[in-house]
Protein backbone atom coordinates (compact mmCIF):
# COMPACT_ATOMS: atom_id res chain seq x y z
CA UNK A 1 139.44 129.90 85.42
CA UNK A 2 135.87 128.26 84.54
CA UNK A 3 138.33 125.64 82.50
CA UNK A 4 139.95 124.61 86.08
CA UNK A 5 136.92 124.87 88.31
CA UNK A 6 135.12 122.56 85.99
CA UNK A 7 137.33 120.34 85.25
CA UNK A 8 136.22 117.07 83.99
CA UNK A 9 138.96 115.00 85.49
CA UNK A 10 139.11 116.45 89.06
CA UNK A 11 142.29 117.53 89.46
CA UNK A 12 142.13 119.30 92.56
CA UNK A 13 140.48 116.58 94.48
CA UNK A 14 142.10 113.86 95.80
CA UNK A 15 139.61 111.17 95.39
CA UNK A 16 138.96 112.33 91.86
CA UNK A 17 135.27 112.64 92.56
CA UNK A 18 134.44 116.16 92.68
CA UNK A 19 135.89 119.26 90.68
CA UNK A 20 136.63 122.84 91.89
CA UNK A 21 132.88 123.74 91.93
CA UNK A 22 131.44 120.84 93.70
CA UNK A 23 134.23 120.62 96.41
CA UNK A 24 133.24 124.41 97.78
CA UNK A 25 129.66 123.85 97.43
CA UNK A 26 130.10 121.07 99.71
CA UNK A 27 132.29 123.49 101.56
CA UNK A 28 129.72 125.80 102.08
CA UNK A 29 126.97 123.16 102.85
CA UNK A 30 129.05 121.50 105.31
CA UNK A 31 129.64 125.03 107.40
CA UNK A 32 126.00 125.39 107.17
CA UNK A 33 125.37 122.23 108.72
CA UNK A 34 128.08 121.81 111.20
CA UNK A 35 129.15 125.71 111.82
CA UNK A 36 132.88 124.10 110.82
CA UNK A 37 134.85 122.83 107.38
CA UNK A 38 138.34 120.72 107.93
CA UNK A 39 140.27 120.30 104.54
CA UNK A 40 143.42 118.53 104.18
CA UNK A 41 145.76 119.81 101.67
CA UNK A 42 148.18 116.93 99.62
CA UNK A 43 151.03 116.91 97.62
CA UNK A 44 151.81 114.44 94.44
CA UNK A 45 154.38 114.40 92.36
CA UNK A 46 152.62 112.30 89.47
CA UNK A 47 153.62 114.31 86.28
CA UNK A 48 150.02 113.46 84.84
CA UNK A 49 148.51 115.79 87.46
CA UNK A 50 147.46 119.08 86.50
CA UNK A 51 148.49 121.12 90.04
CA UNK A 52 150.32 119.08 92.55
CA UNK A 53 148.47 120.29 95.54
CA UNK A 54 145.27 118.51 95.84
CA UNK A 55 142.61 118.99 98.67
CA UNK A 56 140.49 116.49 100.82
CA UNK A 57 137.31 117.19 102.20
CA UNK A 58 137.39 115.50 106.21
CA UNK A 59 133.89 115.03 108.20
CA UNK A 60 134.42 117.57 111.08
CA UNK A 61 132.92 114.37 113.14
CA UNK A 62 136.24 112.39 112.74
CA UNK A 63 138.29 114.74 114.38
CA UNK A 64 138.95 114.44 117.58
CA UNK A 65 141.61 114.13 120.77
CA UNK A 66 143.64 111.07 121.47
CA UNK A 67 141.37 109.22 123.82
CA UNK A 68 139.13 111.65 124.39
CA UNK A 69 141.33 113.84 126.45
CA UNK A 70 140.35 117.72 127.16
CA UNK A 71 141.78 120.00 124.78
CA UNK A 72 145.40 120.62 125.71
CA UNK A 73 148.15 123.05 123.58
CA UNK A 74 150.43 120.26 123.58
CA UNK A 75 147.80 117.72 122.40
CA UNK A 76 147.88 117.38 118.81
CA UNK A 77 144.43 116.77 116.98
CA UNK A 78 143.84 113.23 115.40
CA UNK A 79 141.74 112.06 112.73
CA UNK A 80 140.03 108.92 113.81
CA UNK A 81 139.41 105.67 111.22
């Protein structure tokens, strides 16, 4: 397991930046700060990836309603730009 979660070419992020390690230590920084974590799971099909779902860390501060309406059921939740 210590081969995958330090894995030099970053397999399980999306961006490639961070490996296994680094993305849950900025997991667990991230809850600390902001009391939430958002992670968006991928799929690719590339056969020179190593696992085909891949993860992607998302600010908790780019989340939000479609203009700014009160939280609704129906309402989906948007990422903003």
């Amino acid at each position: 397991m210590e081969r995958v979660a330090e894995d030099d070419c970053c397999c399980i992020d999306v961006e490639r930046k961070r490996t296994f390690t680094m993305m849950i230590r900025e997991g667990v920084a991230m809850h600390a700060f902001n009391g939430e974590l958002f992670v968006q799971a991928t799929w690719d099909t590339s056969p020179s990836r190593l696992f085909r779902t891949q993860f992607r860390m998302v600010s908790p501060k780019r989340i939000s309603n479609p203009e700014q309406y009160r939280r609704q059921p129906e309402l989906p939740c948007r990422c903003a730009d």
